[in-house]
C-alpha atoms as a PDB file:
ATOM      1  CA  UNK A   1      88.372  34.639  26.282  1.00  0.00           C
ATOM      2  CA  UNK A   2      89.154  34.704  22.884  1.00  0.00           C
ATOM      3  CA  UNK A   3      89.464  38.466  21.117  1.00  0.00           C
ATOM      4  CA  UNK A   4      86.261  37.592  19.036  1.00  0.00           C
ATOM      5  CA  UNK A   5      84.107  36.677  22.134  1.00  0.00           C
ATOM      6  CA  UNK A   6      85.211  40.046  23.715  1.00  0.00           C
ATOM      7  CA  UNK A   7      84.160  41.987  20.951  1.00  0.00           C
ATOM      8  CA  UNK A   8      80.999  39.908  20.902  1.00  0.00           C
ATOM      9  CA  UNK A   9      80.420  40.248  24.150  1.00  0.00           C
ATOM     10  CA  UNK A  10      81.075  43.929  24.378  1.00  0.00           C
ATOM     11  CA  UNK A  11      78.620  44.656  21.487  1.00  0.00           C
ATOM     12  CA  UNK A  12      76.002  42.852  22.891  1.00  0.00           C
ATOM     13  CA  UNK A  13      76.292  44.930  26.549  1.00  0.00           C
ATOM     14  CA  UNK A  14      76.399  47.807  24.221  1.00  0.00           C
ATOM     15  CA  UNK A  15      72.427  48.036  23.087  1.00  0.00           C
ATOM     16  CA  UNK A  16      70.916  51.411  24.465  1.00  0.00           C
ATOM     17  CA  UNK A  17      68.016  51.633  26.540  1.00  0.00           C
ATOM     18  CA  UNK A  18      65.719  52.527  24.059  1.00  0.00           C
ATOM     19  CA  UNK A  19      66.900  49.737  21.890  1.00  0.00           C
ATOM     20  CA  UNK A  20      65.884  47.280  24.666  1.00  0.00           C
ATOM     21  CA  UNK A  21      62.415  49.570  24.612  1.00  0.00           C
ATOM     22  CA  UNK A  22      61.487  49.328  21.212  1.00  0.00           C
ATOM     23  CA  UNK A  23      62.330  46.003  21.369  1.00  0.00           C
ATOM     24  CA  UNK A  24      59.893  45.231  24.611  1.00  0.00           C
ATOM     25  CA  UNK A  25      57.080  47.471  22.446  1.00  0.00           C
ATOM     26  CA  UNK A  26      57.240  45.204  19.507  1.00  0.00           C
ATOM     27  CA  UNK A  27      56.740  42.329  21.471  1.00  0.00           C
ATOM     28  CA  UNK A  28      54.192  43.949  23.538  1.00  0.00           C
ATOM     29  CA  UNK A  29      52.412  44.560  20.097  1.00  0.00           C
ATOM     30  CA  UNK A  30      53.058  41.524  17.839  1.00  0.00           C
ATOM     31  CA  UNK A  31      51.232  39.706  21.206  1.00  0.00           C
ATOM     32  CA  UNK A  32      47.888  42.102  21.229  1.00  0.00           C
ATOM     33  CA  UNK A  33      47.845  41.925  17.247  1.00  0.00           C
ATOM     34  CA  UNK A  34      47.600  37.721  17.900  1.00  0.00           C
ATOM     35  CA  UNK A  35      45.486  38.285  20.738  1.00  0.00           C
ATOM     36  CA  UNK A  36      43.100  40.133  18.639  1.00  0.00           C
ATOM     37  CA  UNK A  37      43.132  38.248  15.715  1.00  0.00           C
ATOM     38  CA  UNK A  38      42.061  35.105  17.716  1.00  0.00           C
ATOM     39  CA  UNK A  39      40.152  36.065  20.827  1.00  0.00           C
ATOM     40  CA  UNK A  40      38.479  39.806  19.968  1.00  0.00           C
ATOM     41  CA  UNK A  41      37.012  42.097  17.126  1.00  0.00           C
ATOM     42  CA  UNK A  42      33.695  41.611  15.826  1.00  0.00           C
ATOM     43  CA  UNK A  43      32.346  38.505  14.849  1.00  0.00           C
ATOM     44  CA  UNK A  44      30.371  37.905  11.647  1.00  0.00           C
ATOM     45  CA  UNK A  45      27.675  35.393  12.170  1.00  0.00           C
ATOM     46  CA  UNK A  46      25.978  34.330   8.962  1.00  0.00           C
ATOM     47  CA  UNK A  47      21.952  33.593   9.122  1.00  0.00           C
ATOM     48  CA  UNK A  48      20.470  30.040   8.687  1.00  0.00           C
ATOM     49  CA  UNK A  49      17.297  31.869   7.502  1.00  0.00           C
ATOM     50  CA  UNK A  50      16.020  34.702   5.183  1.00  0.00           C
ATOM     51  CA  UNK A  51      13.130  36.572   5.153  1.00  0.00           C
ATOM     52  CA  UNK A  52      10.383  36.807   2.473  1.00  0.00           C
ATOM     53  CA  UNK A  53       7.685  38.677   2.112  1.00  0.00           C
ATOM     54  CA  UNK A  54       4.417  37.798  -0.296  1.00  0.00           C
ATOM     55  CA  UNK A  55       4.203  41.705  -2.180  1.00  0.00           C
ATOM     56  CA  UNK A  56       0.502  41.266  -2.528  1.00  0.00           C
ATOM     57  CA  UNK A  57      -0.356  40.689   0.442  1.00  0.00           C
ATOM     58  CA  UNK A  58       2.722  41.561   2.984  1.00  0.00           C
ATOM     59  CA  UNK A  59       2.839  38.063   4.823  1.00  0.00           C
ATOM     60  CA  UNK A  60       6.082  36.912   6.179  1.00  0.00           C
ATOM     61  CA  UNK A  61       8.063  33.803   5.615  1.00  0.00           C
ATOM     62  CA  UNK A  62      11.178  32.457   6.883  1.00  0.00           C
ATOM     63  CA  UNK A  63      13.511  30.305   4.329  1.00  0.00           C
ATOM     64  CA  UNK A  64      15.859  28.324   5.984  1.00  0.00           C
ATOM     65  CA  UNK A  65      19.152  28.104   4.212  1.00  0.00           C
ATOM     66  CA  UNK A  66      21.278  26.714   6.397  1.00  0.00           C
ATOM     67  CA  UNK A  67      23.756  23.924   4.994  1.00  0.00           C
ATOM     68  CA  UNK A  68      23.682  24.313   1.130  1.00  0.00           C
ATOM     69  CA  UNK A  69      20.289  25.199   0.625  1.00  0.00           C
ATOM     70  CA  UNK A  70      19.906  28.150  -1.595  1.00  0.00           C
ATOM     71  CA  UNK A  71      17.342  30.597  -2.510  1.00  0.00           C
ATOM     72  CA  UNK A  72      15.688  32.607  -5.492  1.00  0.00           C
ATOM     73  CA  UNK A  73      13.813  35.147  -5.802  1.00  0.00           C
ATOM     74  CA  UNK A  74      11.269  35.543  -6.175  1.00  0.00           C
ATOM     75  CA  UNK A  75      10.705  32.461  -4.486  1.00  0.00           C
ATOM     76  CA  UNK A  76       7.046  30.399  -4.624  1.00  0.00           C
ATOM     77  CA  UNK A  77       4.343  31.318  -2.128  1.00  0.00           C
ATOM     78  CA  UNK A  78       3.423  28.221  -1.201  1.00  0.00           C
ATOM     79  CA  UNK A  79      -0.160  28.764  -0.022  1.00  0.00           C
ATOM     80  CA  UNK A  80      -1.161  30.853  -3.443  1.00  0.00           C
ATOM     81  CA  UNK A  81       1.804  29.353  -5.771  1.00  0.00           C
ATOM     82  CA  UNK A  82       2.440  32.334  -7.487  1.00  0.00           C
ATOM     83  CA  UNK A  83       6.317  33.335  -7.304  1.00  0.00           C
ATOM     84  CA  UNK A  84       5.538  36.495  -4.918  1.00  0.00           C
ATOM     85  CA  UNK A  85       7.999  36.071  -2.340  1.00  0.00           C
ATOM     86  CA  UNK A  86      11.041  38.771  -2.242  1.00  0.00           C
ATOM     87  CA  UNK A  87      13.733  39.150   0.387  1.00  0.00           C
ATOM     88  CA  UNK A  88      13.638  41.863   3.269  1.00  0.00           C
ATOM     89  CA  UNK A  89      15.464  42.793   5.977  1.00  0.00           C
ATOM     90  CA  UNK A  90      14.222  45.130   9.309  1.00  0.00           C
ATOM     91  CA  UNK A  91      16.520  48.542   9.591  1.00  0.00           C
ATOM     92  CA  UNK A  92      17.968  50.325  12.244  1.00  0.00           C
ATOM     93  CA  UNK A  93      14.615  52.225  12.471  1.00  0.00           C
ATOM     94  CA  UNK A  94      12.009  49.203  12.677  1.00  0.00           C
ATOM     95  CA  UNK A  95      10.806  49.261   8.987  1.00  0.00           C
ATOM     96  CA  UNK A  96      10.704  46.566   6.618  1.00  0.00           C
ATOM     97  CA  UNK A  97      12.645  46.776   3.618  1.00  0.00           C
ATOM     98  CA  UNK A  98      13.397  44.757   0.192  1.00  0.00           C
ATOM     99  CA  UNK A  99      17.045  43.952   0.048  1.00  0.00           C
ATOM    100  CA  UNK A 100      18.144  46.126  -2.358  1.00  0.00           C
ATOM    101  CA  UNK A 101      19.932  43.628  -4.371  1.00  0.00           C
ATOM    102  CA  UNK A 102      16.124  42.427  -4.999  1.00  0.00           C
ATOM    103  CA  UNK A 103      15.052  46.047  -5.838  1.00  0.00           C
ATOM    104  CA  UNK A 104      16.658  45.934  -9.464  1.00  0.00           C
ATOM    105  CA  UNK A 105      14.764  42.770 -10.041  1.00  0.00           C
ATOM    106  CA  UNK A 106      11.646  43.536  -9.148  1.00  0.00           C
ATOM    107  CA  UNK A 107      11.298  46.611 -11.618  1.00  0.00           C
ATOM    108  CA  UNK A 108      11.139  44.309 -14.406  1.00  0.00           C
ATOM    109  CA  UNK A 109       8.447  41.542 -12.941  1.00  0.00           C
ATOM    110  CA  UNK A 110       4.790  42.576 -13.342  1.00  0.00           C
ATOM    111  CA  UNK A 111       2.780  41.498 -10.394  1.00  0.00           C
ATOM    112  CA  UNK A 112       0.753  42.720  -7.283  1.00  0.00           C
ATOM    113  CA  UNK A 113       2.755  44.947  -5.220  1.00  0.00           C
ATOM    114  CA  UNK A 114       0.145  45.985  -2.940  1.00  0.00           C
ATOM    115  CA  UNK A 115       2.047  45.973  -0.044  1.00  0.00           C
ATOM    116  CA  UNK A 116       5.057  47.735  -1.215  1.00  0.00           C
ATOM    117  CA  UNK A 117       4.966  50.957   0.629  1.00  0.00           C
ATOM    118  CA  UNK A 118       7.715  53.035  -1.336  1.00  0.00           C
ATOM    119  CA  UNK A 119       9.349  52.091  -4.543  1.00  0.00           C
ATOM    120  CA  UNK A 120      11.798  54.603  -3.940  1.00  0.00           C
ATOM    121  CA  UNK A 121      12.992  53.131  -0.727  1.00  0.00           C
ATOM    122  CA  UNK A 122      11.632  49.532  -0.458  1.00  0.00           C
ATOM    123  CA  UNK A 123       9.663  50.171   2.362  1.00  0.00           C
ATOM    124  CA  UNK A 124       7.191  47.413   2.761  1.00  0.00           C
ATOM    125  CA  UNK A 125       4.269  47.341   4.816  1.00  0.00           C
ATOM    126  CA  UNK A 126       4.202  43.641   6.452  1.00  0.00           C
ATOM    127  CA  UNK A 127       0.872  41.907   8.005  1.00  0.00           C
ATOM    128  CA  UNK A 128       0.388  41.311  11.624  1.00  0.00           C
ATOM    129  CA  UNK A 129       0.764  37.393  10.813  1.00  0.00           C
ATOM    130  CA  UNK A 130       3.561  35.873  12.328  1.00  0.00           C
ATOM    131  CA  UNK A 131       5.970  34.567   9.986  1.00  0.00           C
ATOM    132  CA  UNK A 132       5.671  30.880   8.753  1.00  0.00           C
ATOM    133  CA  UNK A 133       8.918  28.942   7.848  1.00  0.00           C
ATOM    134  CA  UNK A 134       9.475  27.205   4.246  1.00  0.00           C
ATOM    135  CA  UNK A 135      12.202  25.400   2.687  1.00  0.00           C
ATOM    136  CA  UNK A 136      14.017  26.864  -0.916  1.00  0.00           C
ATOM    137  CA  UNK A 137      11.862  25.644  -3.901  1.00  0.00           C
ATOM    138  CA  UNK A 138       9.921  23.569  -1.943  1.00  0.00           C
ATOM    139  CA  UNK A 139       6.834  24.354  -3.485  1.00  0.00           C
END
């Protein structure tokens, strides 16, 4: 053995336990981190379909926008043809609500907002009818 391979191989028998430790530990954690990343933590799923809701008289619609469809609001009723139609979403609580991104709109537009509950909030009071699907600017 050459005097360079001794001191080689001398160094190498010199790492500490807790060298070899930390070592094992980064490992250990670089493999959860990848494990993670691929296989756990929440998952977003986006929505093929949005609801609407007609602010005169609360009815329900579903939009599909799956693929590239798009939608805008307000968006047509389709049974009265007026452009009534504003997005909501249900809450932790059970209670309709305008998507606030909708609620800055709306201030401006002058129409029937019968069933909007509370400005304040965008509570909306919805009718018992089931909702009925549409397609984006289909009407």
């Amino acid at each position: 053995m050459t005097r360079q391979t001794a001191a080689r191989t001398k160094t190498m028998s010199q790492i500490r336990p807790w060298q070899a430790a930390l070592f094992v530990v980064a490992i250990l954690v670089l493999g959860v981190s990848l494990w993670w990343s691929v296989m756990g933590g929440e998952r977003v799923r986006e929505t093929d379909r949005v609801y609407v809701v007609d602010l005169a008289s609360g009815d329900r619609y579903t939009v599909n926008v799956s693929g590239h469809a798009a939608a805008m609001y307000p968006e047509k009723n389709p049974e009265t043809g007026e452009y009534s139609l504003w997005p909501i979403y249900k809450d932790d609580s059970g209670t309709w609500k305008l998507e606030p991104r909708a609620m800055a709109d709306l201030q401006g537009i002058d129409t029937d907002k019968s069933a909007l509950v509370n400005p304040a909030t965008g509570e909306v009071k919805v009718s018992d009818r089931s909702p009925r699907r549409i397609q984006p600017g289909s009407s």
